[in-house]
PDB file of N, CA and C in Angstrom:
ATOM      1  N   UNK A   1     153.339-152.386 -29.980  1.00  0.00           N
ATOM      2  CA  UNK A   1     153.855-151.212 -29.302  1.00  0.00           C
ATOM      3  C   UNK A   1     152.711-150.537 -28.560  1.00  0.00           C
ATOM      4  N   UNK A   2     152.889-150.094 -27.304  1.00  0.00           N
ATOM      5  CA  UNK A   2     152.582-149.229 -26.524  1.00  0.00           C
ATOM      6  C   UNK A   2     151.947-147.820 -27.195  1.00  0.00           C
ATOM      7  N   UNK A   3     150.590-146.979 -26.661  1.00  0.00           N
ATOM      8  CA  UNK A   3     150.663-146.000 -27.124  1.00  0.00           C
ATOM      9  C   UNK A   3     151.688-145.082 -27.209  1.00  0.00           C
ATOM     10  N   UNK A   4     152.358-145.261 -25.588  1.00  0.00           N
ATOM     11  CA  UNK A   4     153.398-144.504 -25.519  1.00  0.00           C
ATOM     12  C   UNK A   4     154.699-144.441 -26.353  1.00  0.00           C
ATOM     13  N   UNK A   5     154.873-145.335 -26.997  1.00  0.00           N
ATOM     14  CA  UNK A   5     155.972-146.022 -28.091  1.00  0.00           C
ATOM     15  C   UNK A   5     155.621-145.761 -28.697  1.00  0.00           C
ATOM     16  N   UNK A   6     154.216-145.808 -29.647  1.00  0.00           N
ATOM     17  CA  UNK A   6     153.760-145.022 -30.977  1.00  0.00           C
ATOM     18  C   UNK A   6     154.239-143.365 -31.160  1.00  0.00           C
ATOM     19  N   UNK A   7     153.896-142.775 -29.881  1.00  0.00           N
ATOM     20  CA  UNK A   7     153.876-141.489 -29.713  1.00  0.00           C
ATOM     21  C   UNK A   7     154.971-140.807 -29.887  1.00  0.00           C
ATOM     22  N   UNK A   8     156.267-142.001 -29.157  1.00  0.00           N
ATOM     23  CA  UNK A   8     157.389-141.744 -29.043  1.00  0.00           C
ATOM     24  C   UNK A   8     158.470-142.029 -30.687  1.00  0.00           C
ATOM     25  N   UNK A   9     157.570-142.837 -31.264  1.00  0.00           N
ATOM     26  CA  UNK A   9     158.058-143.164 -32.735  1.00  0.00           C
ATOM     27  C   UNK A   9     158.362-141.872 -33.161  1.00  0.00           C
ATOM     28  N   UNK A  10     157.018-141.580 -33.622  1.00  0.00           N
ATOM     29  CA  UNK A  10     156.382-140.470 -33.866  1.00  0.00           C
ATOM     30  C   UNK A  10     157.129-138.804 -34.318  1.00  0.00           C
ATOM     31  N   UNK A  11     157.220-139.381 -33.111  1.00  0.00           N
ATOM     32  CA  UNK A  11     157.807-137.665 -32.435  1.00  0.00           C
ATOM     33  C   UNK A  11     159.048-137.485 -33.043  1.00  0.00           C
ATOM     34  N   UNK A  12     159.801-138.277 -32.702  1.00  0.00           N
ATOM     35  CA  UNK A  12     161.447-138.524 -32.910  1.00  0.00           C
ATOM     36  C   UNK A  12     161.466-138.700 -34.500  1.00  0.00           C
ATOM     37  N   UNK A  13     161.047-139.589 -34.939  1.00  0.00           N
ATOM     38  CA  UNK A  13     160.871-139.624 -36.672  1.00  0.00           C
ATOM     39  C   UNK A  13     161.074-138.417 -37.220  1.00  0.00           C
ATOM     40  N   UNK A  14     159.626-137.528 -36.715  1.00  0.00           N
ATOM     41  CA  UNK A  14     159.270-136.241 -37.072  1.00  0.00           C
ATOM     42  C   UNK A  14     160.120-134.990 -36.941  1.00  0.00           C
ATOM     43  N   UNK A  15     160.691-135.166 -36.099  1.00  0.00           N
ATOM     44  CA  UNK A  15     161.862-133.966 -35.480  1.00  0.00           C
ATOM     45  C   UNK A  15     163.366-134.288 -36.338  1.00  0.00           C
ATOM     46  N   UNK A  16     163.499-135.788 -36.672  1.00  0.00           N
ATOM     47  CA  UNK A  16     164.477-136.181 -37.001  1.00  0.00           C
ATOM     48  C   UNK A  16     164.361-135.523 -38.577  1.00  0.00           C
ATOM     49  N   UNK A  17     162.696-135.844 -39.116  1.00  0.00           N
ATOM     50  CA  UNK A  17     162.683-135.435 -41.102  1.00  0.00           C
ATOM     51  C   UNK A  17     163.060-134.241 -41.064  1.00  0.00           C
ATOM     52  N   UNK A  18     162.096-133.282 -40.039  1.00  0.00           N
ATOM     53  CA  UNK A  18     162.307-131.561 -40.345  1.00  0.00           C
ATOM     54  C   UNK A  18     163.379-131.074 -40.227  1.00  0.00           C
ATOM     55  N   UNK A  19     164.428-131.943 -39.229  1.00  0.00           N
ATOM     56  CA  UNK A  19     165.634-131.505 -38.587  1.00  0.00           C
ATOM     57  C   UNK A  19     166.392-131.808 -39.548  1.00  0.00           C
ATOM     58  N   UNK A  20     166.808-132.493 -40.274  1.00  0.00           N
ATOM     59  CA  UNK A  20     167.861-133.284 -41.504  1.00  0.00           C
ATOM     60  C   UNK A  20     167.110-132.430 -42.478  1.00  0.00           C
ATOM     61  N   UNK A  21     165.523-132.374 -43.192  1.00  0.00           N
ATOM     62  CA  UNK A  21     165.654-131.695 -44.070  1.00  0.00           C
ATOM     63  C   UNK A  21     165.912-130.143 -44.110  1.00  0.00           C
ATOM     64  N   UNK A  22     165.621-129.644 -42.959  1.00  0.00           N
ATOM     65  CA  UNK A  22     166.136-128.067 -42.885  1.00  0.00           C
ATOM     66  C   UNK A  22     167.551-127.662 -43.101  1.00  0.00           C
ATOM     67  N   UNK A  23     168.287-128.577 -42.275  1.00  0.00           N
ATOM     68  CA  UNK A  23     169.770-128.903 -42.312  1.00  0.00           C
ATOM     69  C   UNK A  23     170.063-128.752 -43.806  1.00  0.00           C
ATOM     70  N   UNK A  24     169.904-129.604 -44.644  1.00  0.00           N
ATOM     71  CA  UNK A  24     170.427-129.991 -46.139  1.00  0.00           C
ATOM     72  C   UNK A  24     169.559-128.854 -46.906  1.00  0.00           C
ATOM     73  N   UNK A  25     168.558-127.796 -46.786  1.00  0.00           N
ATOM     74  CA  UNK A  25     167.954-127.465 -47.780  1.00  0.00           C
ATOM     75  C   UNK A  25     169.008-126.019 -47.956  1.00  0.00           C
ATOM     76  N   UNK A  26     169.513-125.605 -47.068  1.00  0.00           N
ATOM     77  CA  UNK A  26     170.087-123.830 -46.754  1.00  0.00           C
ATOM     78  C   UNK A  26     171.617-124.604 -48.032  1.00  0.00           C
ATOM     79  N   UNK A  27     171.608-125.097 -47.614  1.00  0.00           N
ATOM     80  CA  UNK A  27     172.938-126.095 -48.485  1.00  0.00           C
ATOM     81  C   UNK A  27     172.410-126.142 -50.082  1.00  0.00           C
ATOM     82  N   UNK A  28     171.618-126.134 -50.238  1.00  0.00           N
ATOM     83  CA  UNK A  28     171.245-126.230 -51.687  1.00  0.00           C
ATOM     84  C   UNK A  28     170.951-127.639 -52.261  1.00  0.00           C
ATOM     85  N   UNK A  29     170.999-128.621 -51.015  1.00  0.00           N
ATOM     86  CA  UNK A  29     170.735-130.593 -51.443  1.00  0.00           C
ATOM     87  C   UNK A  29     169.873-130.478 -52.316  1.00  0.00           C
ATOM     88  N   UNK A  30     168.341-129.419 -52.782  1.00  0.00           N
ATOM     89  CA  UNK A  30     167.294-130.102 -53.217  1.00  0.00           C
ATOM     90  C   UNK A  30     167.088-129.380 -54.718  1.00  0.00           C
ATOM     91  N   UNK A  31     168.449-128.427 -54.636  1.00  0.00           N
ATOM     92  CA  UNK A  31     168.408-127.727 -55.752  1.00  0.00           C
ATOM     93  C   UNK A  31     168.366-128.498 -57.123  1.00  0.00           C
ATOM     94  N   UNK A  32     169.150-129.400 -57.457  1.00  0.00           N
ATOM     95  CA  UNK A  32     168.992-130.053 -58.714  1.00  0.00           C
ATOM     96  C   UNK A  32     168.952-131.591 -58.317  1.00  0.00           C
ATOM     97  N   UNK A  33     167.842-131.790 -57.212  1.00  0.00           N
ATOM     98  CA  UNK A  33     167.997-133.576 -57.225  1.00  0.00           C
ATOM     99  C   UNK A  33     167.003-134.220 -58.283  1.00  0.00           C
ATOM    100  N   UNK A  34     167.758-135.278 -58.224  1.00  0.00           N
ATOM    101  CA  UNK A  34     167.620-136.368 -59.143  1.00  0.00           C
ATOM    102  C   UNK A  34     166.476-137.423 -59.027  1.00  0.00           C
ATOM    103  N   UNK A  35     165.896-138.131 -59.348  1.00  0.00           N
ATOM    104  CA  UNK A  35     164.817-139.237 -59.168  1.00  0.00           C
ATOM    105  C   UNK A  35     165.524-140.319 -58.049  1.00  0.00           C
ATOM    106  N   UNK A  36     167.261-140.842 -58.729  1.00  0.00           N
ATOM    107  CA  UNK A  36     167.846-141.198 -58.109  1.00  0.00           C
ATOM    108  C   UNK A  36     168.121-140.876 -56.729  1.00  0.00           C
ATOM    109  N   UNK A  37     168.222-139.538 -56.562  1.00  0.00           N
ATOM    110  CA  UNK A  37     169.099-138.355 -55.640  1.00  0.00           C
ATOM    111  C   UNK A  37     167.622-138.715 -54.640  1.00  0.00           C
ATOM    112  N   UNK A  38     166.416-138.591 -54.849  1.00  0.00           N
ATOM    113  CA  UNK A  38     164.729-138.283 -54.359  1.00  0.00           C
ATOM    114  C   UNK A  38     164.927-139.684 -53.581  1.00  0.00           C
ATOM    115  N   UNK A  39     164.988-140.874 -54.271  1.00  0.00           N
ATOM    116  CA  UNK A  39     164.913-142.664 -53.945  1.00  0.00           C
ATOM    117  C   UNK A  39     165.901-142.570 -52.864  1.00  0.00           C
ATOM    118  N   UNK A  40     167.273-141.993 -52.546  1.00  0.00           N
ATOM    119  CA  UNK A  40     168.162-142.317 -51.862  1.00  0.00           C
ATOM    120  C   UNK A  40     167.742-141.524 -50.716  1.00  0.00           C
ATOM    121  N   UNK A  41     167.554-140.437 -50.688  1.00  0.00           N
ATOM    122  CA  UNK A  41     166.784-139.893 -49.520  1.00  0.00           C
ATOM    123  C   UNK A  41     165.837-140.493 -48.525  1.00  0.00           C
ATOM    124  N   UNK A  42     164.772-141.203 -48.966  1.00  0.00           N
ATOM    125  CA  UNK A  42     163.895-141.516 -49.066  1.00  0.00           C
ATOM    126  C   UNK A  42     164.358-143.006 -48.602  1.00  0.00           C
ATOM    127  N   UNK A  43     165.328-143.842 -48.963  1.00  0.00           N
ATOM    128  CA  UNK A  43     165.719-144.711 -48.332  1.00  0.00           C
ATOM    129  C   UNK A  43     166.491-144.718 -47.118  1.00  0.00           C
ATOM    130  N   UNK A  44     167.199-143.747 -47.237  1.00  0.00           N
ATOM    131  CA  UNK A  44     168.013-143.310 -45.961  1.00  0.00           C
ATOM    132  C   UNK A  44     166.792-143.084 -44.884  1.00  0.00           C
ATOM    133  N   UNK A  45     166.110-141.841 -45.043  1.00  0.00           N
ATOM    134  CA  UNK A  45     165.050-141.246 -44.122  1.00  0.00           C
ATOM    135  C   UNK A  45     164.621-142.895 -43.303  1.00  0.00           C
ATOM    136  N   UNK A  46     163.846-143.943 -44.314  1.00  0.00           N
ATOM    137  CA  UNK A  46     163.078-145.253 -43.716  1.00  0.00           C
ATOM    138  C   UNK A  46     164.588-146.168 -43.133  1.00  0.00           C
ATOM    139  N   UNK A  47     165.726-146.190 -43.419  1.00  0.00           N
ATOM    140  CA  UNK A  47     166.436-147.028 -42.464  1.00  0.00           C
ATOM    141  C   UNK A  47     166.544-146.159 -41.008  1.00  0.00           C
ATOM    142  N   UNK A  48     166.725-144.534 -40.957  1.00  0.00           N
ATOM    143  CA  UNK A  48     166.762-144.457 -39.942  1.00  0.00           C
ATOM    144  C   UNK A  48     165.449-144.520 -38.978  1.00  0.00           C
ATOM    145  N   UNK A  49     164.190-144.892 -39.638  1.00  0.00           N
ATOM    146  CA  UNK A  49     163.176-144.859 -38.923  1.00  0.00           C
ATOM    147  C   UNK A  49     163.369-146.412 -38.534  1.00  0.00           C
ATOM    148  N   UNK A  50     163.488-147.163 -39.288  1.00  0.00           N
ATOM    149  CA  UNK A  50     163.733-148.632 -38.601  1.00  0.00           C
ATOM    150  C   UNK A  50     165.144-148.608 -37.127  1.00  0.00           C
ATOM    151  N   UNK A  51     165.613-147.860 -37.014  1.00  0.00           N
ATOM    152  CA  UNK A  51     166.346-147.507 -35.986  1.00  0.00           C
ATOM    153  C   UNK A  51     165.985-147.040 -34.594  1.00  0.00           C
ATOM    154  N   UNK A  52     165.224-146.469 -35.120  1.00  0.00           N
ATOM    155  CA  UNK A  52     163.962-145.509 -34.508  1.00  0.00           C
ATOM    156  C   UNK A  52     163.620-146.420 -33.455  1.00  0.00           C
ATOM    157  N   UNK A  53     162.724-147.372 -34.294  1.00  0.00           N
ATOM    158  CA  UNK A  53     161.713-148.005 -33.892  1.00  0.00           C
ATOM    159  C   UNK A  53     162.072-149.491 -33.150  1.00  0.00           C
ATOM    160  N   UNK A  54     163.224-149.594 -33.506  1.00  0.00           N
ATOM    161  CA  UNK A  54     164.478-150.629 -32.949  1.00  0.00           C
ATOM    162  C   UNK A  54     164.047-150.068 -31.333  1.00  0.00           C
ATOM    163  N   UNK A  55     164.830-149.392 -31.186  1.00  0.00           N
ATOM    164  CA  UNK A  55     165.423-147.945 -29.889  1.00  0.00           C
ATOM    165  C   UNK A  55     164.005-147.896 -29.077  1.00  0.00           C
ATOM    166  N   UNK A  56     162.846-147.518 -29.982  1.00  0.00           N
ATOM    167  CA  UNK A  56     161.676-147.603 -28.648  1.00  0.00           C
ATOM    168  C   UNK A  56     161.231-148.648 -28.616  1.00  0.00           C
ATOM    169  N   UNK A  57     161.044-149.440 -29.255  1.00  0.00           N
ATOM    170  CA  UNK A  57     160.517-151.103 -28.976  1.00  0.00           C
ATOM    171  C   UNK A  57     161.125-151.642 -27.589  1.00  0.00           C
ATOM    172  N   UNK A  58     162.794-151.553 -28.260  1.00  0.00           N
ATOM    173  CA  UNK A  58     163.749-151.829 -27.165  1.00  0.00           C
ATOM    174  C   UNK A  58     163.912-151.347 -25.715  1.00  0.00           C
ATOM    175  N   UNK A  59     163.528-150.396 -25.768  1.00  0.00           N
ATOM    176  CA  UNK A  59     163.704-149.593 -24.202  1.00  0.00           C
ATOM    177  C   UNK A  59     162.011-148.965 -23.867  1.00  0.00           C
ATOM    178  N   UNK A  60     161.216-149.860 -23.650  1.00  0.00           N
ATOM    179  CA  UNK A  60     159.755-149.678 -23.114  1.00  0.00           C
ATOM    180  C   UNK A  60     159.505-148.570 -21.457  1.00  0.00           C
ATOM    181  N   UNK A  61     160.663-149.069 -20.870  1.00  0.00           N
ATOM    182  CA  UNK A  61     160.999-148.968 -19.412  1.00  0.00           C
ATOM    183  C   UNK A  61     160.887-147.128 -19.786  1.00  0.00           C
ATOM    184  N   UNK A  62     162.009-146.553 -20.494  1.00  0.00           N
ATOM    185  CA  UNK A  62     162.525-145.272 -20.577  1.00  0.00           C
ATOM    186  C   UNK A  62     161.802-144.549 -21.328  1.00  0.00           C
ATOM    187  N   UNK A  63     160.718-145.086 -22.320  1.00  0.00           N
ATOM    188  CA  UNK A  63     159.957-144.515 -22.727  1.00  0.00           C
ATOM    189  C   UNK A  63     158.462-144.539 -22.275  1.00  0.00           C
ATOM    190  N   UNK A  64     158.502-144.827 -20.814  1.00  0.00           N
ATOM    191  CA  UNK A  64     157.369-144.554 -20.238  1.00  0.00           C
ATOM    192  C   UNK A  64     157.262-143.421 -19.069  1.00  0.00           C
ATOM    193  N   UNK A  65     159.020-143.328 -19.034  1.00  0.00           N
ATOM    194  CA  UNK A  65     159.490-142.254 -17.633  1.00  0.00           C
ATOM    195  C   UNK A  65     159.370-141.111 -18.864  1.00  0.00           C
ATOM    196  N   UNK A  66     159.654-141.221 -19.961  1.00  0.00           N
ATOM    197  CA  UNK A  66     159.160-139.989 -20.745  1.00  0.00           C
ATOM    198  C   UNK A  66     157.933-139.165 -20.371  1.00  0.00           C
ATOM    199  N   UNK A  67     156.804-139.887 -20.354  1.00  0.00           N
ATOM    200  CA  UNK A  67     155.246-139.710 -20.357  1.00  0.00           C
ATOM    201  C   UNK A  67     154.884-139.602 -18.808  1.00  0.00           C
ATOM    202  N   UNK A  68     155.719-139.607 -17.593  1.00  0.00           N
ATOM    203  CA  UNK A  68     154.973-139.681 -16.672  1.00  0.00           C
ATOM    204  C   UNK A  68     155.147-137.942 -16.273  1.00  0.00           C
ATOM    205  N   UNK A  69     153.870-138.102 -15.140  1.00  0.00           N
ATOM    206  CA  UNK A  69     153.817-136.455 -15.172  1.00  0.00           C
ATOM    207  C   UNK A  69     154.909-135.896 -13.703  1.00  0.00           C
TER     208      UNK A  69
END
């Protein structure tokens, strides 16, 4: 991958954790989780990063019109 694809991982990953975990915390998700409850999170979070990373691998073209000035 491209710096620009790293960057673009990155970013989106990052916006995606804070954004989902802010979402679920006002809700009370983290109030009594589980080890189980912690693992499933945590698996979910890494499939959607493999999605992620699907999406910018895949489209090099659109993630370079991102970065231009």
């Amino acid at each position: 991958m491209s710096h620009n694809q790293k960057v673009a991982f990155w970013s989106i990953f990052i916006m995606f954790g804070v954004g989902a975990t802010a979402s679920l915390y006002p809700q009370g998700a983290f109030d009594n989780i589980t080890l189980g409850g912690s693992i499933f999170m945590v698996i979910f979070y890494l499939i959607v990063a493999i999605f992620i990373r699907k999406f910018v691998k895949s489209n090099p073209k659109d993630i370079d019109k991102w970065f231009q000035k």
